[in-house]
C-alpha atoms as a PDB file:
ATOM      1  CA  UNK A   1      -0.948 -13.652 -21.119  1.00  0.00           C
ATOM      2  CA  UNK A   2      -0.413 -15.734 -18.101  1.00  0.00           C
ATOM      3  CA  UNK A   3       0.912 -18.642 -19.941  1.00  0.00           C
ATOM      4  CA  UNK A   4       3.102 -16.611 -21.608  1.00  0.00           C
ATOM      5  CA  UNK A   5       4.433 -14.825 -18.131  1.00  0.00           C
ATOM      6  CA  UNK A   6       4.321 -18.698 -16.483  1.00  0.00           C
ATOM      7  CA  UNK A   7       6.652 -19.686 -19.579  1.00  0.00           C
ATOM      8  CA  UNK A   8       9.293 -16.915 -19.560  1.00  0.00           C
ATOM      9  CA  UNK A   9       9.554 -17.816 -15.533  1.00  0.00           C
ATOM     10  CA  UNK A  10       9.921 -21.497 -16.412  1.00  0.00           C
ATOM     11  CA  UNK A  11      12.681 -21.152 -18.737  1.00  0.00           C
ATOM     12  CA  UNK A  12      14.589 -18.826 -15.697  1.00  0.00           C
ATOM     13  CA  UNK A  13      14.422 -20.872 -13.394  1.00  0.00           C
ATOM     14  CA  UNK A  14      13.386 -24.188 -14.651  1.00  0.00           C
ATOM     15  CA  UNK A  15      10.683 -26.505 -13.610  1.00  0.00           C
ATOM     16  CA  UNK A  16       9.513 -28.151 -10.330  1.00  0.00           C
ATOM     17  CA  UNK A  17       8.876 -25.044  -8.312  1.00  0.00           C
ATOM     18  CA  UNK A  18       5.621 -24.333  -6.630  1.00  0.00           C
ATOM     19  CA  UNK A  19       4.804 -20.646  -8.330  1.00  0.00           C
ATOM     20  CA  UNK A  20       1.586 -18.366  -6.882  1.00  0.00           C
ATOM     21  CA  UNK A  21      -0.013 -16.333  -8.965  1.00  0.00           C
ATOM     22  CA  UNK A  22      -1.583 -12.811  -6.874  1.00  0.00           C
ATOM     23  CA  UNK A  23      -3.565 -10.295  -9.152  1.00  0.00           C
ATOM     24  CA  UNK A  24      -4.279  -8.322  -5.995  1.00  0.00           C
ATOM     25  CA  UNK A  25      -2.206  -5.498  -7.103  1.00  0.00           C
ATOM     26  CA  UNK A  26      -3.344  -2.845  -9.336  1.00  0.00           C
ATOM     27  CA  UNK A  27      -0.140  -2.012 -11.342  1.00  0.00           C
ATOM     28  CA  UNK A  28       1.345  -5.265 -11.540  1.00  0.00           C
ATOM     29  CA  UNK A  29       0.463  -9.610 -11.657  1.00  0.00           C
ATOM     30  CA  UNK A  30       3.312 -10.891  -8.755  1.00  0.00           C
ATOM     31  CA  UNK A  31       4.262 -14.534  -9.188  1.00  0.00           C
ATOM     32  CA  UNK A  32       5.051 -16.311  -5.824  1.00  0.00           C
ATOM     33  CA  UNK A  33       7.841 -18.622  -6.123  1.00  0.00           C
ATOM     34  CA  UNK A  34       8.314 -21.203  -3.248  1.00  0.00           C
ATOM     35  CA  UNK A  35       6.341 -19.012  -0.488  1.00  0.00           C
ATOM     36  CA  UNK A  36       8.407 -15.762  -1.285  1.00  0.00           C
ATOM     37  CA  UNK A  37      11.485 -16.714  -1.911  1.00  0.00           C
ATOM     38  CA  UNK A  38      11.594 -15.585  -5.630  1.00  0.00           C
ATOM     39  CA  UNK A  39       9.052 -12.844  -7.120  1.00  0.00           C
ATOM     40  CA  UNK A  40       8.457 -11.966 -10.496  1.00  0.00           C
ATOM     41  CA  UNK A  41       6.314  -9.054 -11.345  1.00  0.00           C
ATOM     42  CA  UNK A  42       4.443  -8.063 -14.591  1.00  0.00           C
ATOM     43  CA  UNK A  43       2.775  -5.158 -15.549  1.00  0.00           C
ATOM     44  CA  UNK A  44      -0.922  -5.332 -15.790  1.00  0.00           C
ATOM     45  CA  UNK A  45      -1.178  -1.636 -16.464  1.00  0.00           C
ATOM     46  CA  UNK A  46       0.260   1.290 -18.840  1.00  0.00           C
ATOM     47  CA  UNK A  47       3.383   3.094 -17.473  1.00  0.00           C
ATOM     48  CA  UNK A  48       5.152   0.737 -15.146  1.00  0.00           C
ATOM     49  CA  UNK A  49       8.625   1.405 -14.638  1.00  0.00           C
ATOM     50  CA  UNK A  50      10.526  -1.403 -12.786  1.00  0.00           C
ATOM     51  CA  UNK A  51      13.537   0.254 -13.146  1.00  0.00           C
ATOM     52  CA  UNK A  52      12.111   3.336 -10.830  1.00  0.00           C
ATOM     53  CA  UNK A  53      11.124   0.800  -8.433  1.00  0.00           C
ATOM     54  CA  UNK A  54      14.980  -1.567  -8.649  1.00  0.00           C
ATOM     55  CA  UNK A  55      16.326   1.814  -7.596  1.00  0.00           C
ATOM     56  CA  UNK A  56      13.963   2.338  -4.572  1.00  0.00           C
ATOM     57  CA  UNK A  57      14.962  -1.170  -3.384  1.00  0.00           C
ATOM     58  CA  UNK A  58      18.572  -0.971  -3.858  1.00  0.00           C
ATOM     59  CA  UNK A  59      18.233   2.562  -1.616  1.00  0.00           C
ATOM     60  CA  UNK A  60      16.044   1.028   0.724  1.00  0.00           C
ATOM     61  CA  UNK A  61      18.292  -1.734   1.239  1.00  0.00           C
ATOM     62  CA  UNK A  62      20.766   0.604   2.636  1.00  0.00           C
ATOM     63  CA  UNK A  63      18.712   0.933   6.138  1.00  0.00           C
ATOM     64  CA  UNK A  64      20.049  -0.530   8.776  1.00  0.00           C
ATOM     65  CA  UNK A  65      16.810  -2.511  10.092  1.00  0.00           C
ATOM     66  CA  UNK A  66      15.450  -5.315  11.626  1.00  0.00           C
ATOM     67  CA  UNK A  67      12.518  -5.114   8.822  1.00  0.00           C
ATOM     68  CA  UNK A  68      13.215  -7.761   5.731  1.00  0.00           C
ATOM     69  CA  UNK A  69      12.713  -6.384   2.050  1.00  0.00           C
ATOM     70  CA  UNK A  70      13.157  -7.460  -1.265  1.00  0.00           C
ATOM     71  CA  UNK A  71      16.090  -7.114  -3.307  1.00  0.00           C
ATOM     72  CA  UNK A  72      16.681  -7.630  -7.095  1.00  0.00           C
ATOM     73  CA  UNK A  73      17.694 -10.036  -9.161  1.00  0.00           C
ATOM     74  CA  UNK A  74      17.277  -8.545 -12.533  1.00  0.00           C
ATOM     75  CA  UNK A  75      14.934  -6.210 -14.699  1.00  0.00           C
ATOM     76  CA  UNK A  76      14.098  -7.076 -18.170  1.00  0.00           C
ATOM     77  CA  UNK A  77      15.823  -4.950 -20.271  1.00  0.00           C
ATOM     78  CA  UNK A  78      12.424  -4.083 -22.133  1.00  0.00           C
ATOM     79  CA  UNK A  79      10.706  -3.714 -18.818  1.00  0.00           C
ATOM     80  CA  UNK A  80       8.746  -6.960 -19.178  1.00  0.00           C
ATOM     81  CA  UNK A  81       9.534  -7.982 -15.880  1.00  0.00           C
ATOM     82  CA  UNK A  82      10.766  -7.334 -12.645  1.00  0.00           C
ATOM     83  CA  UNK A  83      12.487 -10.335 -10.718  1.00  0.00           C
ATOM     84  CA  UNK A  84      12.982  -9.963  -7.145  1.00  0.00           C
ATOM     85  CA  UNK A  85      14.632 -12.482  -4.576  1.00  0.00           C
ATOM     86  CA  UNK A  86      11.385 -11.822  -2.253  1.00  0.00           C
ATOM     87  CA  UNK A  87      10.596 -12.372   1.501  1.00  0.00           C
ATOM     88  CA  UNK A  88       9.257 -15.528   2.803  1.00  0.00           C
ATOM     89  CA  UNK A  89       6.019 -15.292   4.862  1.00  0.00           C
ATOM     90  CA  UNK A  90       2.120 -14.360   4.810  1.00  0.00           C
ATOM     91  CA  UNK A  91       0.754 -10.694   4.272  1.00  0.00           C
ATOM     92  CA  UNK A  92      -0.497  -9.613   7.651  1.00  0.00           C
ATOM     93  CA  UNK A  93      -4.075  -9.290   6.332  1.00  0.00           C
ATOM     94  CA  UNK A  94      -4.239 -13.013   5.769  1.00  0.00           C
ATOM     95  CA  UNK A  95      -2.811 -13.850   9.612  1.00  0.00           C
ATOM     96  CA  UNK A  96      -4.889 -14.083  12.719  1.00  0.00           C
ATOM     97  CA  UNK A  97      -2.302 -12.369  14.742  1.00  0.00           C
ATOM     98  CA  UNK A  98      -2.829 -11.728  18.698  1.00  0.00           C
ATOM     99  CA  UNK A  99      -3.330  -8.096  19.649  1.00  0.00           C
ATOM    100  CA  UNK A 100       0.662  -8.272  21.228  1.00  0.00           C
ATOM    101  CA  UNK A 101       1.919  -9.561  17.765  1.00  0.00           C
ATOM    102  CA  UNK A 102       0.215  -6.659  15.852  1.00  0.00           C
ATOM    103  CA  UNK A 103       1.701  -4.545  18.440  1.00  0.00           C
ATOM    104  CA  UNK A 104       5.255  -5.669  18.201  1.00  0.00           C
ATOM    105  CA  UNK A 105       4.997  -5.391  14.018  1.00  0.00           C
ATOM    106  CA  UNK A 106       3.435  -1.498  14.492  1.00  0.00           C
ATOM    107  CA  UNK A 107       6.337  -0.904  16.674  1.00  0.00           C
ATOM    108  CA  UNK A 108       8.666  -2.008  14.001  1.00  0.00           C
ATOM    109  CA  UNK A 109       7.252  -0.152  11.253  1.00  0.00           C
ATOM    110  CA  UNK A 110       7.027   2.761  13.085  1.00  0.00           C
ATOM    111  CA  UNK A 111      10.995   2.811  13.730  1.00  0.00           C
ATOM    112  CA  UNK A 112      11.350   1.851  10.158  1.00  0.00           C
ATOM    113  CA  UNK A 113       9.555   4.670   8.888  1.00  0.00           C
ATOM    114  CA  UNK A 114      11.467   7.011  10.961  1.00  0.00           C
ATOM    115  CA  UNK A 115      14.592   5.959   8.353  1.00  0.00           C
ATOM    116  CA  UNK A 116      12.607   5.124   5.438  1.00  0.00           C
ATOM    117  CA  UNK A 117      11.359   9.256   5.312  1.00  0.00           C
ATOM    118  CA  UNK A 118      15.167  10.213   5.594  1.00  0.00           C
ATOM    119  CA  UNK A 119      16.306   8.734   2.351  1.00  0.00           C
ATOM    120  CA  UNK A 120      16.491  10.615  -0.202  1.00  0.00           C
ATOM    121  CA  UNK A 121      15.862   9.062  -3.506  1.00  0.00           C
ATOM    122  CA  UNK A 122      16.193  10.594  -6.963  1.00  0.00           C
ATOM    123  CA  UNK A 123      14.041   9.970 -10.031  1.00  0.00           C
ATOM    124  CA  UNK A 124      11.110   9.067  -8.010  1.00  0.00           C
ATOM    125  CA  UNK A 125       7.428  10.586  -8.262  1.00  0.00           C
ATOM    126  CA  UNK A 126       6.548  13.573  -6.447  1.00  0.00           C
ATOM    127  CA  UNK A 127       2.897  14.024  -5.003  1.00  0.00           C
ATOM    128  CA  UNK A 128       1.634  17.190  -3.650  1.00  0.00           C
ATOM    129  CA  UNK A 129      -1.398  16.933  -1.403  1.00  0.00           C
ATOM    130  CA  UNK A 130      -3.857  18.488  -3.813  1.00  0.00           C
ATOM    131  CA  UNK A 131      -3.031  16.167  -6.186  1.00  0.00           C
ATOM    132  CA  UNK A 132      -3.534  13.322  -3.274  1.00  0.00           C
ATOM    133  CA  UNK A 133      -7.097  15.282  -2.934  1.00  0.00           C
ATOM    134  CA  UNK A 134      -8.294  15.617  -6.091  1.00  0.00           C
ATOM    135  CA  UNK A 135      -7.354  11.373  -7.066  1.00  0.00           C
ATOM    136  CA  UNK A 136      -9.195  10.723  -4.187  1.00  0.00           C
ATOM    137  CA  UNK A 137     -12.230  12.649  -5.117  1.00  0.00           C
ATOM    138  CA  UNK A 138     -12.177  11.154  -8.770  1.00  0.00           C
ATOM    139  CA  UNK A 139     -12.440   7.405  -6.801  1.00  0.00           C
ATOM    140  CA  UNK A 140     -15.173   9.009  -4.941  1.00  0.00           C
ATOM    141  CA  UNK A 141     -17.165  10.143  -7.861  1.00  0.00           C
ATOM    142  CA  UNK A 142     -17.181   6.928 -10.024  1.00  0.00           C
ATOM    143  CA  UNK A 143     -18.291   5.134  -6.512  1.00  0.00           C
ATOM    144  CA  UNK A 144     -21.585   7.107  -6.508  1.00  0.00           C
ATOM    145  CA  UNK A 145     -23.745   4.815  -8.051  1.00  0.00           C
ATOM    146  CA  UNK A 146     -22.412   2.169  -4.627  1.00  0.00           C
ATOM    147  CA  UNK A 147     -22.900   4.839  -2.072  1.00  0.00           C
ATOM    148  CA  UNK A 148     -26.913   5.956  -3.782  1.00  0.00           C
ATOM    149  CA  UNK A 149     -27.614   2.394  -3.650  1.00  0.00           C
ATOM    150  CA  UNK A 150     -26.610   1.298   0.036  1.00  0.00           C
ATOM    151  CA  UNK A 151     -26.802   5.002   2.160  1.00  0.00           C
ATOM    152  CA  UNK A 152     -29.695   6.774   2.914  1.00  0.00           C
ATOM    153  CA  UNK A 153     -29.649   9.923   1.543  1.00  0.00           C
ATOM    154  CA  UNK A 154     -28.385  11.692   4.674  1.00  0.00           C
ATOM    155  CA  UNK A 155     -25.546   9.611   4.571  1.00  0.00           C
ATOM    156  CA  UNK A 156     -24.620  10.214   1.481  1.00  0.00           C
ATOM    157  CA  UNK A 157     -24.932  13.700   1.657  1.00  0.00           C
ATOM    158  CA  UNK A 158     -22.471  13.537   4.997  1.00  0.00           C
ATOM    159  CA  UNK A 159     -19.688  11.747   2.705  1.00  0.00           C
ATOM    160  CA  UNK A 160     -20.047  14.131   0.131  1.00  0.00           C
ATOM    161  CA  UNK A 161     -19.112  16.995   2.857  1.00  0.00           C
ATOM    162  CA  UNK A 162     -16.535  15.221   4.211  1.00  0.00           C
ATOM    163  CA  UNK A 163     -14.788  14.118   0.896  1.00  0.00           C
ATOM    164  CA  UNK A 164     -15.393  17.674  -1.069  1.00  0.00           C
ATOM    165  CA  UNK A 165     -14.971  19.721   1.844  1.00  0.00           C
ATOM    166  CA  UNK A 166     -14.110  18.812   5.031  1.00  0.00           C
ATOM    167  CA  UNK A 167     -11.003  16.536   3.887  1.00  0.00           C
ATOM    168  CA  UNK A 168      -9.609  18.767   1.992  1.00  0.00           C
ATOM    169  CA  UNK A 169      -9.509  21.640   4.009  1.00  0.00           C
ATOM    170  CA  UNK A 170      -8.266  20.056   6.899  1.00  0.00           C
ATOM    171  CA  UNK A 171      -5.361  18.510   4.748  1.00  0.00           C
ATOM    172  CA  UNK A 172      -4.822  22.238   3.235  1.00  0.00           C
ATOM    173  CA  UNK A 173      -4.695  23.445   6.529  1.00  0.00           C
ATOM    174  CA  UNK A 174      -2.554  21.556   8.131  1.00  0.00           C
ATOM    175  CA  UNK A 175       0.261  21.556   5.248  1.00  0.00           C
ATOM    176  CA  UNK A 176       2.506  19.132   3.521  1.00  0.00           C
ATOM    177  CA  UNK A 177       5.635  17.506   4.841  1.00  0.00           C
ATOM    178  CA  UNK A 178       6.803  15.517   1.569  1.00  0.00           C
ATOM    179  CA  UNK A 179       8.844  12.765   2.423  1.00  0.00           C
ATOM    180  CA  UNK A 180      10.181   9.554   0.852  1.00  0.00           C
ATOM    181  CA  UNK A 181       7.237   7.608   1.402  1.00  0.00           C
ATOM    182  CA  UNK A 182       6.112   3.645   0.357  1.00  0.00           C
ATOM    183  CA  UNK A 183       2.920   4.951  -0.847  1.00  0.00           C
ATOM    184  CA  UNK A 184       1.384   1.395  -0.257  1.00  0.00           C
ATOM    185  CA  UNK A 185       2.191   0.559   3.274  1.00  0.00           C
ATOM    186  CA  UNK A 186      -1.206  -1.889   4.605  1.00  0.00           C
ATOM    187  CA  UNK A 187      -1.654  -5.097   5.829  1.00  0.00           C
ATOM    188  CA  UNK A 188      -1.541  -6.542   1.942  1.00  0.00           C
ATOM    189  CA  UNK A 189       2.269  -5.631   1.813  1.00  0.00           C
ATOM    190  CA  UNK A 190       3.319  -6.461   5.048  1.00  0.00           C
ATOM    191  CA  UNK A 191       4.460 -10.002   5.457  1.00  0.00           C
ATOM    192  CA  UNK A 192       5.338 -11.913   9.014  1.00  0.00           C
ATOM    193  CA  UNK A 193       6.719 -15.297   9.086  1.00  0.00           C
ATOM    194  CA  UNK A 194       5.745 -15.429  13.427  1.00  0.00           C
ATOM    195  CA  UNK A 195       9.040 -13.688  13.643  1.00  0.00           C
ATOM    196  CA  UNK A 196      10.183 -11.739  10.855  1.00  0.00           C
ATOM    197  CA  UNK A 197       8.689  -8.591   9.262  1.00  0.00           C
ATOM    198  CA  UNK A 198       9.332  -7.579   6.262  1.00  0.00           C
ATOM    199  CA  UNK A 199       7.778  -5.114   3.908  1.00  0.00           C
ATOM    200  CA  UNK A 200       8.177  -5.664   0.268  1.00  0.00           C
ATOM    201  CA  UNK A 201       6.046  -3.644  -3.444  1.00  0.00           C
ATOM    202  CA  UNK A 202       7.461  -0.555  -3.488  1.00  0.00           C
ATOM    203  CA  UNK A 203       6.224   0.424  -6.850  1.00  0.00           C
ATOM    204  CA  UNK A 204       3.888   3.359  -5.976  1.00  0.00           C
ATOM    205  CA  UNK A 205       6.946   5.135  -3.715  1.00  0.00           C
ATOM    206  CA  UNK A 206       7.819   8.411  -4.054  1.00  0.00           C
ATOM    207  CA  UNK A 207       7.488  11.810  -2.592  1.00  0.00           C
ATOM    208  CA  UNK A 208       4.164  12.395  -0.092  1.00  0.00           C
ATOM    209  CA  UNK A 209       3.684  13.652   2.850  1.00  0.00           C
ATOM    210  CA  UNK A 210       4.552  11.615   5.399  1.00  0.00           C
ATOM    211  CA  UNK A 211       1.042  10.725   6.717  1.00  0.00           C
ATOM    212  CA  UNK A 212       0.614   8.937   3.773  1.00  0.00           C
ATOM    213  CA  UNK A 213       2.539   5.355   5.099  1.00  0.00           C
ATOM    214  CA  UNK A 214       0.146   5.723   8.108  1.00  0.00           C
ATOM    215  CA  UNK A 215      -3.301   5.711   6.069  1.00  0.00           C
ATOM    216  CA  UNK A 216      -3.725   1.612   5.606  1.00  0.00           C
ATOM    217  CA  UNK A 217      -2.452   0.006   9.002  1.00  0.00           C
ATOM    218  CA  UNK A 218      -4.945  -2.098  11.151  1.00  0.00           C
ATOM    219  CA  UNK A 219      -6.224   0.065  14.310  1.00  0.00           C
ATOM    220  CA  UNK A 220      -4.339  -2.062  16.340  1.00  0.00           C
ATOM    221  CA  UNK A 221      -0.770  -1.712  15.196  1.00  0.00           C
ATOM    222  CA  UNK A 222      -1.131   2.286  13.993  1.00  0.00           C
ATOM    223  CA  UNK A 223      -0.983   3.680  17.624  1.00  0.00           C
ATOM    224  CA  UNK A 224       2.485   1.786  18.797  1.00  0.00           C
ATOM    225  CA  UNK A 225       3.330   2.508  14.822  1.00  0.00           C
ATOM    226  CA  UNK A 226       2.416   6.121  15.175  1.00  0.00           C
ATOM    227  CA  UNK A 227       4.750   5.868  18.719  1.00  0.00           C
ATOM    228  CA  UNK A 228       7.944   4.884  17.855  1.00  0.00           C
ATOM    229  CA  UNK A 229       7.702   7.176  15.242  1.00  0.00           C
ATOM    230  CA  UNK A 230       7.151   9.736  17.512  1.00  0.00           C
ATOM    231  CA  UNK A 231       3.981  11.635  16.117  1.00  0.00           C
ATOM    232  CA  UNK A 232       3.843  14.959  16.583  1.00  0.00           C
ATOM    233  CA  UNK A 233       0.112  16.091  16.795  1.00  0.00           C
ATOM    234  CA  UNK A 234       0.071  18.131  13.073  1.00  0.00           C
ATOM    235  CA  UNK A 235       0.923  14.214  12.241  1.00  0.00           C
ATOM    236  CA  UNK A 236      -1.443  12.269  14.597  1.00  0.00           C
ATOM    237  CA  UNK A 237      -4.398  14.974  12.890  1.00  0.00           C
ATOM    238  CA  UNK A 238      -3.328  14.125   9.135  1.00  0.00           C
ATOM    239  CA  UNK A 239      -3.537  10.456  10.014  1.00  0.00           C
ATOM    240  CA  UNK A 240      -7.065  10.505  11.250  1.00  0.00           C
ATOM    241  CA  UNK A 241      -8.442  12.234   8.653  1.00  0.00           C
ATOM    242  CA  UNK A 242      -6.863  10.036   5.820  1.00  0.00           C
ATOM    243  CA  UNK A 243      -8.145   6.829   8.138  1.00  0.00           C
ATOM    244  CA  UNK A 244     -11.549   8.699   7.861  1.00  0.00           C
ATOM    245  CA  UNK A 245     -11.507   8.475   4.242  1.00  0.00           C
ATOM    246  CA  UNK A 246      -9.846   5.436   3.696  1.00  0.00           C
ATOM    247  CA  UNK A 247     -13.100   2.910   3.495  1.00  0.00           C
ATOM    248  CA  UNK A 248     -14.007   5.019   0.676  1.00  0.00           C
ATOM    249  CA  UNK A 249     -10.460   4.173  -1.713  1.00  0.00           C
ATOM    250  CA  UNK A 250     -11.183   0.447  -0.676  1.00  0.00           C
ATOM    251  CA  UNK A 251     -14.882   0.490  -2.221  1.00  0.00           C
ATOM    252  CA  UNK A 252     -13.214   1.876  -5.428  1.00  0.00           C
ATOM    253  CA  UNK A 253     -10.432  -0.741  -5.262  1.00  0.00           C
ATOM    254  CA  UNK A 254     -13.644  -3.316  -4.070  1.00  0.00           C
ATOM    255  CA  UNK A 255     -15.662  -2.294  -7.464  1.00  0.00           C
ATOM    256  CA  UNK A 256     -12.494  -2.424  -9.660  1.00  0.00           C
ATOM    257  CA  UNK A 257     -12.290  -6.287  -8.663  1.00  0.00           C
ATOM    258  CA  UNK A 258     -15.962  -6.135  -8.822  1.00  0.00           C
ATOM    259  CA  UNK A 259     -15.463  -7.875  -5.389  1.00  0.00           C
ATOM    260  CA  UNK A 260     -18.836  -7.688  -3.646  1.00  0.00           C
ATOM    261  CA  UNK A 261     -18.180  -9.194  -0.627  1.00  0.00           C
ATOM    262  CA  UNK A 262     -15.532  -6.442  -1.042  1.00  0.00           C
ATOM    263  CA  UNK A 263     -17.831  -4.003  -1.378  1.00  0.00           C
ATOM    264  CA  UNK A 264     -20.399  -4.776   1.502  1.00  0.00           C
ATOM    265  CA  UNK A 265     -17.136  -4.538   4.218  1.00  0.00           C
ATOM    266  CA  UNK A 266     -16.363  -1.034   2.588  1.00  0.00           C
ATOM    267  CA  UNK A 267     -19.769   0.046   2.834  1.00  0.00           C
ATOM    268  CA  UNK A 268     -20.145  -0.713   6.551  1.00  0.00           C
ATOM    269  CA  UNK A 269     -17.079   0.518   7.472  1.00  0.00           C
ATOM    270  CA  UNK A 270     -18.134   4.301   5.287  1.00  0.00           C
ATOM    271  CA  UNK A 271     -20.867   4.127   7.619  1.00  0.00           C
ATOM    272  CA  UNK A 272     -19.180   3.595  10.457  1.00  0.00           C
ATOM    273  CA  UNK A 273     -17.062   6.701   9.551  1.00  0.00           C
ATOM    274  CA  UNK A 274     -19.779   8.871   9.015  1.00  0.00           C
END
C-alpha cells in the first residue's frame, strides 16, 4: 500500500524530493514533502471524506490571522487522496520550546479560536455532548484490561466514577455551546518554525462545543490560550474536566499503536488525575 501511495506521489510531482511518511494519525497516512511544503494524505480508515475536509480549509482560509494553514491543491476525484500545499515547520510536541515561546503560541491560538468558532461551515459533522460522552466511555471500556493491570483497585474504581459519572454529569450540567470546532487541536497538529504558527489536519472538524479545541494543549500554553479567548468560567469548568479525562483517550490511542512507552506516560499521568 505504501509503495503504491509513494508511486502515485512520484508520478505528481516527480522524483528527487525528500518525502516523510507520518502514520501518527488515525484516519489518514500524511506524506511530508520537503519539511511541509507539500502534503499528501491517504486514508487508512473507512469513511474519509477529503472533500468535507477541502471545504473546511478553503473556509478557514478566509480568517484574517497571523496563524499559517494549509490550503489545497487538489482532491482525487475518487477520494484516494488529498493533496495539500502544507506548512513548513515541526509539530510543537516534537520542540523543546521555552516556557515564553509556548506562551506566545497559546496566545495565538487563543485569538484564533475566537474566529475559528464564528465560521459557519455547512456539510460538516455535528457532535452533541452525549455523543462526545458515550465515545469516550467506549475508549474507556476496551482500556480496562491497561487500567486492572497497572492501578490498584482503588484507583481504578476512582476512574470508573469519574468517567461513568462524574464526567458526564458535570458536562450535562453545564450544557453545550456547539461551535465550529478543529476537533484535533494538540501539540501533534500544531507546527512552529521559531516564528510562525500554523495549525494544519482538519479532518475531524465539525460542530462541538467549544471546549472541545481546549482539551489537548500543553499546561503551559492553555491558560494565555484560554485568555485571549476570553474564557468565561461555564468555559474555564468544561475545560478542566475534559483535561481530567484526557490521559485516559491517549492510553486508548497508546494501545491502538500498541505503543508501550505510550502507554506507561498515559498511565502515570491517569494517576496523577485521580
Amino acid at each position: 500500500m505504501i509503495k503504491k501511495e509513494l508511486d502515485i506521489i512520484e508520478k505528481l510531482i516527480g522524483g528527487g524530493r525528500n518525502i516523510v511518511l507520518n502514520e501518527m494519525g488515525y484516519h489518514s497516512r500524511a506524506y511530508i514533502v520537503d519539511g511541509g511544503e507539500l502534503v499528501f494524505k491517504f486514508p487508512r480508515t473507512a469513511g474519509v471524506k477529503y472533500e468535507n475536509e477541502a471545504r473546511v480549509l478553503e473556509a478557514v482560509n478566509t480568517i484574517d490571522t497571523d496563524i499559517k494553514f494549509q490550503s489545497v491543491d487538489c482532491v482525487d476525484n475518487k477520494g484516494k487522496y488529498l493533496a495539500l500545499y502544507g506548512v513548513v515547520g515541526e509539530p510543537m510536541f516534537k520542540l523543546d520550546l521555552a516556557p515564553e515561546e509556548k506562551q506566545m503560541i497559546g496566545t495565538r491560538l487563543g485569538r484564533f479560536l475566537g474566529q475559528l468558532h464564528t465560521l459557519l461551515v455547512p456539510g460538516v459533522p455535528v457532535y452533541t455532548v452525549e455523543w462526545e460522552i458515550a465515545e469516550w466511555q467506549k475508549r474507556y471500556r476496551s482500556c480496562k484490561d491497561l487500567i486492572n493491570l497497572h492501578l490498584t483497585k482503588e484507583q481504578a474504581r476512582q476512574l470508573d466514577n469519574l468517567m461513568m459519572k462524574k464526567m458526564p454529569e458535570v458536562l450535562i450540567a453545564l450544557g453545550e455551546d456547539r461551535v465550529f470546532s478543529h476537533g484535533d487541536l494538540g501539540g501533534h497538529n500544531i507546527i512552529f518554525d521559531g516564528k510562525n504558527v500554523g495549525v494544519i489536519d482538519f479532518t475531524e472538524s465539525g460542530y462541538l462545543d467549544r471546549a472541545a479545541d481546549f482539551m489537548d494543549i500543553g499546561d503551559t500554553a492553555v491558560r494565555p490560550m484560554l485568555e485571549a479567548y476570553n474564557a468565561d468560567e461555564s468555559l474555564l469548568r468544561k475545560v478542566a474536566m475534559r483535561r481530567m479525562i484526557k490521559p485516559v483517550l491517549l492510553l486508548w490511542v497508546c494501545k491502538l499503536r500498541n505503543d508501550k512507552d505510550g502507554i506507561a506516560r498515559a498511565i502515570e499521568k491517569i494517576k496523577a488525575a485521580l
